[in-house]
N, C-alpha and C. Protein backbone atom coordinates (compact mmCIF):
# COMPACT_ATOMS: atom_id res chain seq x y z
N UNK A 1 18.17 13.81 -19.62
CA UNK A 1 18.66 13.42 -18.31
C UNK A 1 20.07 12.86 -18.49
N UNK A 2 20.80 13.14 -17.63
CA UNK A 2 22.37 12.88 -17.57
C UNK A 2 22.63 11.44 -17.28
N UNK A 3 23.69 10.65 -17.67
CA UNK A 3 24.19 9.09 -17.37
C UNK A 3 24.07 9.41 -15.57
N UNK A 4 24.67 10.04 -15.17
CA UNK A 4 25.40 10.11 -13.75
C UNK A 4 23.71 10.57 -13.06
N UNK A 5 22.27 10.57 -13.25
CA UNK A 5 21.38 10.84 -13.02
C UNK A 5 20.63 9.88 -13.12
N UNK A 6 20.94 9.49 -13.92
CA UNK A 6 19.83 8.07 -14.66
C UNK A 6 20.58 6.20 -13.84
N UNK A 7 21.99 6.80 -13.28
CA UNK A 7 22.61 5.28 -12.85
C UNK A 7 21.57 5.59 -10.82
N UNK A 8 21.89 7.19 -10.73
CA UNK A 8 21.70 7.27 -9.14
C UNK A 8 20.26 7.12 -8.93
N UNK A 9 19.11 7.18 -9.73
CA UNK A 9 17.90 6.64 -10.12
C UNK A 9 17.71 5.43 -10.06
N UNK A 10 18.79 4.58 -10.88
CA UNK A 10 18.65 3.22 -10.79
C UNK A 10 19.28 2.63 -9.34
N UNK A 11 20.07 3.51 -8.97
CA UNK A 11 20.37 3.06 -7.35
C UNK A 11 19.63 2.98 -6.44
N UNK A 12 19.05 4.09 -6.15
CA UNK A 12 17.59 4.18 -5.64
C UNK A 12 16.78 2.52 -5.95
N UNK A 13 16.55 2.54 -7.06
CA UNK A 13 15.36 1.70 -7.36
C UNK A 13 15.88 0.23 -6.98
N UNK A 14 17.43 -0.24 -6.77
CA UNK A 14 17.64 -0.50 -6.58
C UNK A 14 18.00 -0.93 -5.09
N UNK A 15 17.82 0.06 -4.19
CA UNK A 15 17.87 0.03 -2.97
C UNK A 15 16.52 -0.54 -2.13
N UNK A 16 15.01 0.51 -2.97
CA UNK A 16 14.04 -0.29 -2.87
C UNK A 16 13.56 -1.62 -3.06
N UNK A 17 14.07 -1.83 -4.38
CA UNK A 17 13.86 -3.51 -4.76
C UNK A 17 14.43 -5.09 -3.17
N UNK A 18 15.66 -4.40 -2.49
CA UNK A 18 15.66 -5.28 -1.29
C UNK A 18 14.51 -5.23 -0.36
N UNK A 19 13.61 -4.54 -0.54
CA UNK A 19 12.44 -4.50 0.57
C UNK A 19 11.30 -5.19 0.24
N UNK A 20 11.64 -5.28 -1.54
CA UNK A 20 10.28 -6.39 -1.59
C UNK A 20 9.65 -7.35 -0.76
N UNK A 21 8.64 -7.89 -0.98
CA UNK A 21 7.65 -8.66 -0.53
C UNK A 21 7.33 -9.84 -1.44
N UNK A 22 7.99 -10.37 -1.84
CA UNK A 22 7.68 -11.38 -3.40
C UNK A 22 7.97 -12.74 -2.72
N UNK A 23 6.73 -13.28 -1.49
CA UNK A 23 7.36 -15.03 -1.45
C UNK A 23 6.64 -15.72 -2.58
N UNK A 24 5.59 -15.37 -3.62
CA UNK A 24 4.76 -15.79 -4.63
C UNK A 24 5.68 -16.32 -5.94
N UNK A 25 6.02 -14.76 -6.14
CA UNK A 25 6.70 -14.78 -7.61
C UNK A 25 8.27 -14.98 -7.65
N UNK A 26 8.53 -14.51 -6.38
CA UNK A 26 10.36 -14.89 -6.07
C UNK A 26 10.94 -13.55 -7.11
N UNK A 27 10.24 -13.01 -7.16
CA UNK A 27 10.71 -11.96 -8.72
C UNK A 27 10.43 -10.38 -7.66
N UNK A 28 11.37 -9.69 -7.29
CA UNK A 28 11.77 -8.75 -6.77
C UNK A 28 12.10 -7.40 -7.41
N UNK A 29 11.17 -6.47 -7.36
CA UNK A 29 11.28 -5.36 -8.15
C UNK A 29 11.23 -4.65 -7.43
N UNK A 30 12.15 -3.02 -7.31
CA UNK A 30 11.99 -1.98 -7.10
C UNK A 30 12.06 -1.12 -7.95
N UNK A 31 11.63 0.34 -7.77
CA UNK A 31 11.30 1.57 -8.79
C UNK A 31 11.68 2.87 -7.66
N UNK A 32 12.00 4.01 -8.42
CA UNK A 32 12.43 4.91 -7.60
C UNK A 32 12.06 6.42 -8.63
N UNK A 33 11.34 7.42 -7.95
CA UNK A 33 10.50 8.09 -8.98
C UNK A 33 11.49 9.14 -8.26
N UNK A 34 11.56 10.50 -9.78
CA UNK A 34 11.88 11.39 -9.27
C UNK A 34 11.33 12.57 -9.44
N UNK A 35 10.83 13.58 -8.86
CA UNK A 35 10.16 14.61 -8.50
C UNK A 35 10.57 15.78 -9.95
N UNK A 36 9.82 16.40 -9.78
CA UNK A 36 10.52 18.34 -10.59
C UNK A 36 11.25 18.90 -9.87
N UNK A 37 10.88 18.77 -8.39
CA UNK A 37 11.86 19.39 -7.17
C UNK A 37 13.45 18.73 -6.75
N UNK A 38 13.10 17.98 -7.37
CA UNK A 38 14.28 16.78 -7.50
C UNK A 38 14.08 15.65 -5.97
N UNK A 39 13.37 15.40 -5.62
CA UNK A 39 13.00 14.65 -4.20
C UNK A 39 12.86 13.33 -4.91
N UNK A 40 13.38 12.00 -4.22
CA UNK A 40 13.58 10.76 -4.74
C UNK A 40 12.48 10.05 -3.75
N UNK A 41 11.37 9.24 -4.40
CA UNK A 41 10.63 8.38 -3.82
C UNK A 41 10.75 6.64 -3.93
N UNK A 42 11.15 6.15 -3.26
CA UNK A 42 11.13 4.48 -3.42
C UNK A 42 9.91 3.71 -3.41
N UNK A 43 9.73 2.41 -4.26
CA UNK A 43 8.56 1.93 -3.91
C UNK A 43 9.33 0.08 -4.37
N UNK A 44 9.04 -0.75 -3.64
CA UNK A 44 8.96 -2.08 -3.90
C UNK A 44 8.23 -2.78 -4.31
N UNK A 45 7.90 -3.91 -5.36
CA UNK A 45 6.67 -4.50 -5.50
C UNK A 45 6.39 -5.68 -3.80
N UNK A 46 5.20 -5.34 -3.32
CA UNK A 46 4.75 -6.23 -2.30
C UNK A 46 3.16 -6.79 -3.16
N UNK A 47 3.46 -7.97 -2.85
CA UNK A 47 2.81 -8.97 -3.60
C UNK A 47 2.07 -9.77 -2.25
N UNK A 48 0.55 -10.23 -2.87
CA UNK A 48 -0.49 -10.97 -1.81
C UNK A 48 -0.68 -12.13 -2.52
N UNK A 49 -1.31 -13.32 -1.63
CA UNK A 49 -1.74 -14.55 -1.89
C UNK A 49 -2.79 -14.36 -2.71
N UNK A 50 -3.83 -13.00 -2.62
CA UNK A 50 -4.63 -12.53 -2.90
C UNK A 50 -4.02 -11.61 -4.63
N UNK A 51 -3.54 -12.38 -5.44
CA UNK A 51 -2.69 -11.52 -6.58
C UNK A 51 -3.37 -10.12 -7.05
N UNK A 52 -4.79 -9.62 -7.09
CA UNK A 52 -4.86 -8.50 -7.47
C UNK A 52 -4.65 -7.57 -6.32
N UNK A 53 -4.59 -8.20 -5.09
CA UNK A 53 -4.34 -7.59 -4.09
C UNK A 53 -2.74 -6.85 -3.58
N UNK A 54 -2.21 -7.24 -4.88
CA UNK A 54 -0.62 -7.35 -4.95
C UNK A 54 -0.81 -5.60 -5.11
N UNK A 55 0.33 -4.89 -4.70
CA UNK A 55 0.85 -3.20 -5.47
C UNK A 55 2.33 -3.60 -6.21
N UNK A 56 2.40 -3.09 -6.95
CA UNK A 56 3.82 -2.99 -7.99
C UNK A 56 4.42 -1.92 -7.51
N UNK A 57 5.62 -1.98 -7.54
CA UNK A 57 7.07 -1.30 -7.66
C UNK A 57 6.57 0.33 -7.95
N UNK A 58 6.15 0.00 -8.60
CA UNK A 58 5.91 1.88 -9.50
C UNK A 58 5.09 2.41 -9.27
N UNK A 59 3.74 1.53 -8.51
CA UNK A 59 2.87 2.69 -7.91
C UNK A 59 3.27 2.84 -6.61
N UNK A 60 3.76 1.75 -6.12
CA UNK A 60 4.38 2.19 -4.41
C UNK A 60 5.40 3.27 -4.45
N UNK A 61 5.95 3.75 -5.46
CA UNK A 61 6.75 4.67 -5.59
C UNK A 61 6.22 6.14 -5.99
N UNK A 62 5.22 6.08 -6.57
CA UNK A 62 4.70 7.23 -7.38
C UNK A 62 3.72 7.51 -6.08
N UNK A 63 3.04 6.40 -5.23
CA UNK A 63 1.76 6.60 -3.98
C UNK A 63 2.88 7.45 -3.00
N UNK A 64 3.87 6.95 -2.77
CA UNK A 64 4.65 7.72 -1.54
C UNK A 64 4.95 9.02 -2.04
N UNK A 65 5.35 9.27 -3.50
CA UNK A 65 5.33 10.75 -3.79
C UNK A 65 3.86 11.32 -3.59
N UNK A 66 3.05 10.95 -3.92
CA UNK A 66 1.54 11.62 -3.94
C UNK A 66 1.59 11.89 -2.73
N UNK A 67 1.54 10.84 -1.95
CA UNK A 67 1.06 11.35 -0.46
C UNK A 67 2.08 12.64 0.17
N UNK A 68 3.18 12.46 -0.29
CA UNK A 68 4.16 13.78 -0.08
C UNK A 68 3.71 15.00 -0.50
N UNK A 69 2.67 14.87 -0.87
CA UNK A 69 2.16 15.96 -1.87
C UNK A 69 3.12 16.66 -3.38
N UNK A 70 3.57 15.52 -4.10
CA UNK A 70 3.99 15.66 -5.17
C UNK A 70 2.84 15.31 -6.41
N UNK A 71 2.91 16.21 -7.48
CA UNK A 71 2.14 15.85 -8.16
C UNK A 71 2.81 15.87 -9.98
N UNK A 72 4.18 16.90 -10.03
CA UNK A 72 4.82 16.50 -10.76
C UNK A 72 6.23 15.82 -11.13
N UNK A 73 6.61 14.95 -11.78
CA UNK A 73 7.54 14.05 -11.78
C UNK A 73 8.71 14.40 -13.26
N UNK A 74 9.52 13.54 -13.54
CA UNK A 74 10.68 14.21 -14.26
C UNK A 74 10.93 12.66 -14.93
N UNK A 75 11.02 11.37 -13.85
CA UNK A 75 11.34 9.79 -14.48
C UNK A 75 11.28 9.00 -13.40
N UNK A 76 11.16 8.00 -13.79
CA UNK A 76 10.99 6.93 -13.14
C UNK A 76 11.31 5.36 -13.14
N UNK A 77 12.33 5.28 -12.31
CA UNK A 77 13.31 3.81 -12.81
C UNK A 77 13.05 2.56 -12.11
N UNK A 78 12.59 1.92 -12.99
CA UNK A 78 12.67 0.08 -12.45
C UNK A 78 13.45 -1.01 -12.46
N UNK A 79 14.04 -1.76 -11.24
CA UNK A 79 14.79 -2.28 -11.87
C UNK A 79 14.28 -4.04 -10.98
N UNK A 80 14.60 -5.01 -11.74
CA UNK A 80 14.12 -6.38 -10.79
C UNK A 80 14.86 -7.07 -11.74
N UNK A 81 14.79 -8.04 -12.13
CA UNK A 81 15.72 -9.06 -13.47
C UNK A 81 17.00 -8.54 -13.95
N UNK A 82 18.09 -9.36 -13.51
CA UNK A 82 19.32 -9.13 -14.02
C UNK A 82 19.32 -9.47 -15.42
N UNK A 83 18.49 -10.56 -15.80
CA UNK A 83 18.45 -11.12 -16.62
C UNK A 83 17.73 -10.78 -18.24
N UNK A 84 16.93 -9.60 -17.95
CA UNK A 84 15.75 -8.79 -18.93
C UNK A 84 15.81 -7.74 -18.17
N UNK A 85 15.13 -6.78 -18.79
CA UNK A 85 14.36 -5.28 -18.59
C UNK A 85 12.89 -5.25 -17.93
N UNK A 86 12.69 -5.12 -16.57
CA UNK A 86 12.19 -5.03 -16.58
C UNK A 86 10.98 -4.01 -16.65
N UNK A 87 10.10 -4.36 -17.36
CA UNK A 87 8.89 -3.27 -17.96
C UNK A 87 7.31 -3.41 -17.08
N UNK A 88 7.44 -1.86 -16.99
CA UNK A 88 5.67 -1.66 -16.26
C UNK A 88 4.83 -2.31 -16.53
N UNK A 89 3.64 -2.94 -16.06
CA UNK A 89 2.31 -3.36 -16.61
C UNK A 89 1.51 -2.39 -16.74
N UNK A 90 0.50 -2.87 -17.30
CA UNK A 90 -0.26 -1.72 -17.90
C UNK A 90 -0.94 -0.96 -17.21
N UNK A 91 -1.66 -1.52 -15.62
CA UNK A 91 -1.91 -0.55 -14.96
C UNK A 91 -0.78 0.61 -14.07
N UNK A 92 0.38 0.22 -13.92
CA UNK A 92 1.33 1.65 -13.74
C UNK A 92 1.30 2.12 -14.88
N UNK A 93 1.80 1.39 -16.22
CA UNK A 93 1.63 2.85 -17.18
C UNK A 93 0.56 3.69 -17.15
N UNK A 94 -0.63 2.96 -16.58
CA UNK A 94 -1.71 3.93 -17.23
C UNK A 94 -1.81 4.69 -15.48
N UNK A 95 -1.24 4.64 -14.34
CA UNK A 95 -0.87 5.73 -13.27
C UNK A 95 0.37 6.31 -13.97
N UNK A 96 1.52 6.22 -14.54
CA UNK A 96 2.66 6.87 -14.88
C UNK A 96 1.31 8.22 -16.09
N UNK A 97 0.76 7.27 -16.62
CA UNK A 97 0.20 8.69 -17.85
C UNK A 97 -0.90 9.37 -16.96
N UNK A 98 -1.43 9.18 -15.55
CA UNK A 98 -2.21 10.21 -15.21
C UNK A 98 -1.44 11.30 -14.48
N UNK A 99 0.09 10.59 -14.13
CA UNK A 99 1.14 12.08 -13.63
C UNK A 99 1.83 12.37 -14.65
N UNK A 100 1.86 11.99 -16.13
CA UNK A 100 2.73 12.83 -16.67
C UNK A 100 4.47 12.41 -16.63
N UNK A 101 4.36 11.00 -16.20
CA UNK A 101 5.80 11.15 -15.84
C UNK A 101 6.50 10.74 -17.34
N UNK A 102 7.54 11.32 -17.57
CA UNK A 102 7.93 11.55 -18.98
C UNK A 102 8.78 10.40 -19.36
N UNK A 103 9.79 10.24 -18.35
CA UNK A 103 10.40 9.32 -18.97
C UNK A 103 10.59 8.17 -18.04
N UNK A 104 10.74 6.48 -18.57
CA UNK A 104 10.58 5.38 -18.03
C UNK A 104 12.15 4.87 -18.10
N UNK A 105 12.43 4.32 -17.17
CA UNK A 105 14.37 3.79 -16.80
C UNK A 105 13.87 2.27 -16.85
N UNK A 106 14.02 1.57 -17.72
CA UNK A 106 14.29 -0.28 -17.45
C UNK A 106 15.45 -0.47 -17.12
N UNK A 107 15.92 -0.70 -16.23
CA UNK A 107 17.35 -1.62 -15.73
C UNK A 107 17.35 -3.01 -15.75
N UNK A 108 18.84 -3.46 -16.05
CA UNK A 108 19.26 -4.69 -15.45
C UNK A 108 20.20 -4.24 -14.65
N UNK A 109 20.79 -3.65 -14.58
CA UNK A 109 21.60 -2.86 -13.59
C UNK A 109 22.03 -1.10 -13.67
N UNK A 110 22.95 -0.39 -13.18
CA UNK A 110 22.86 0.60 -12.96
C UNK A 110 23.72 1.08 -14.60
N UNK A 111 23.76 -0.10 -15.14
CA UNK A 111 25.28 0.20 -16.42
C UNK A 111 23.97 -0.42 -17.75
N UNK A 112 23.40 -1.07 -17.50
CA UNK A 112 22.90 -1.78 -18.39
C UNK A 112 21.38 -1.21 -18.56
N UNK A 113 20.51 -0.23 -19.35
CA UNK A 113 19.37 0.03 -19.24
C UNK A 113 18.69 0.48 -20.15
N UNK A 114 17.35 0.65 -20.45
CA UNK A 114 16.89 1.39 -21.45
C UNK A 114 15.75 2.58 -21.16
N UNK A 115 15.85 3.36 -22.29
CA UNK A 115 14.95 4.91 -22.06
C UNK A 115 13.75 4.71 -22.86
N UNK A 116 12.56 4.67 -22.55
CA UNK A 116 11.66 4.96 -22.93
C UNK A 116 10.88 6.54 -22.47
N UNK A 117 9.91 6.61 -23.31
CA UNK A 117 9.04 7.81 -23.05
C UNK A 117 8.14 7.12 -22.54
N UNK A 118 6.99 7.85 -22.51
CA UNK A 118 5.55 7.52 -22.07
C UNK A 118 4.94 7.15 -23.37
N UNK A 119 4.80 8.09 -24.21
CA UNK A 119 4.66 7.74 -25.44
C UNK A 119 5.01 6.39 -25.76
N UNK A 120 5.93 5.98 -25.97
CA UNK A 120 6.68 4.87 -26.50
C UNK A 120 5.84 3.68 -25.96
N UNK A 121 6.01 3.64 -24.62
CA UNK A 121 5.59 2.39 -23.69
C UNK A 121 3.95 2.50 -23.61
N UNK A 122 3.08 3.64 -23.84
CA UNK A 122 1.79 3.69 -24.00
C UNK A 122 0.91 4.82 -24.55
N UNK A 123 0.97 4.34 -25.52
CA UNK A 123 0.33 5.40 -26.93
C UNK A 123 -0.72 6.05 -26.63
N UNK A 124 -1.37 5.05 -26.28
CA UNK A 124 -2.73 5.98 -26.06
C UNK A 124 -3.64 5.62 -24.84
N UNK A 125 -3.01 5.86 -23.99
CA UNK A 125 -3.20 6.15 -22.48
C UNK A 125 -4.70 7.12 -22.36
N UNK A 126 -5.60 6.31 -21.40
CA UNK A 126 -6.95 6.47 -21.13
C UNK A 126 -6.77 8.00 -20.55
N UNK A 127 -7.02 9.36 -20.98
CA UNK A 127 -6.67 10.43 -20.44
C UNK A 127 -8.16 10.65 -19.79
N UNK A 128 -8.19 12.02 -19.12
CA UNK A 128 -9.24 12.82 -18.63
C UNK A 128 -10.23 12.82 -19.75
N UNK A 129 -9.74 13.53 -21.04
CA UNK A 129 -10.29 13.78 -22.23
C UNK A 129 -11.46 13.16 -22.24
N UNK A 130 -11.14 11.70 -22.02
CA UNK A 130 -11.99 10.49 -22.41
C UNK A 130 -13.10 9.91 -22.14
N UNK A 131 -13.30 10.90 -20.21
CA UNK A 131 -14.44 10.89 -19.49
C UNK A 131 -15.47 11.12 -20.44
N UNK A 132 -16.70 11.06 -20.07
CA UNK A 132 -17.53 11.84 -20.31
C UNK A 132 -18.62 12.79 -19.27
N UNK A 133 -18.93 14.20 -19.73
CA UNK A 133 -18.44 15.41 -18.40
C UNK A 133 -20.16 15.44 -18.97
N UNK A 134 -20.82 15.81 -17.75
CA UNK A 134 -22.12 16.00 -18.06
C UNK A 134 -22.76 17.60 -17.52
């Protein structure tokens, strides 16, 4: 993926992140997924009093592609903390490894970021495989 691809990703995710919902954590994240077709989805973390009741950044982003009827993806950028990188929890990684999405964008800003894989950020991601099929 190209610099000039990977900053307009983080713009996106960045555009989402003002819509948050965070009066809890005060900690404001957005994510911005991008398609195979190349179609850009936003998602904000909105957060409840009710904390598991909370959605993160990256599935509100990856749910608005689904419901678009997208099912394959190319990357997916987060950005919230000027201050650190911020990184998925483990339940988006483990929605990022049931779409396949390849590569992960941490921002602190659109200049400042890092590339992970899927791999990298979660080795061994609970696949289909793992069911058991009767």
């Amino acid at each position: 993926m190209r610099a000039e691809e990977i900053r307009f990703l983080l713009e996106k995710a960045e555009e989402a992140r003002k819509g948050s919902y965070s009066p809890y954590s005060r900690y404001p994240v957005g994510a911005a997924v991008l398609t195979e077709d190349g179609r850009v989805f936003g998602g904000c973390n909105m957060e409840n009093v009710s904390y598991p009741a909370s959605l993160c950044a990256e599935r509100n982003a990856i749910g608005s592609a689904v419901t678009a009827g997208e099912r394959a993806f190319r990357a997916i950028a987060i950005i919230g903390s000027r201050d650190d990188y911020t990184m998925p929890c483990g339940i988006c990684r483990q929605v990022m490894a049931e779409f396949h999405v390849p590569l992960i964008i941490c921002g602190k800003s659109m200049e400042d970021y890092r590339l992970f894989t899927l791999d990298e950020l979660f080795p061994s991601a609970f696949q289909e495989e793992g069911l058991k099929k009767q």
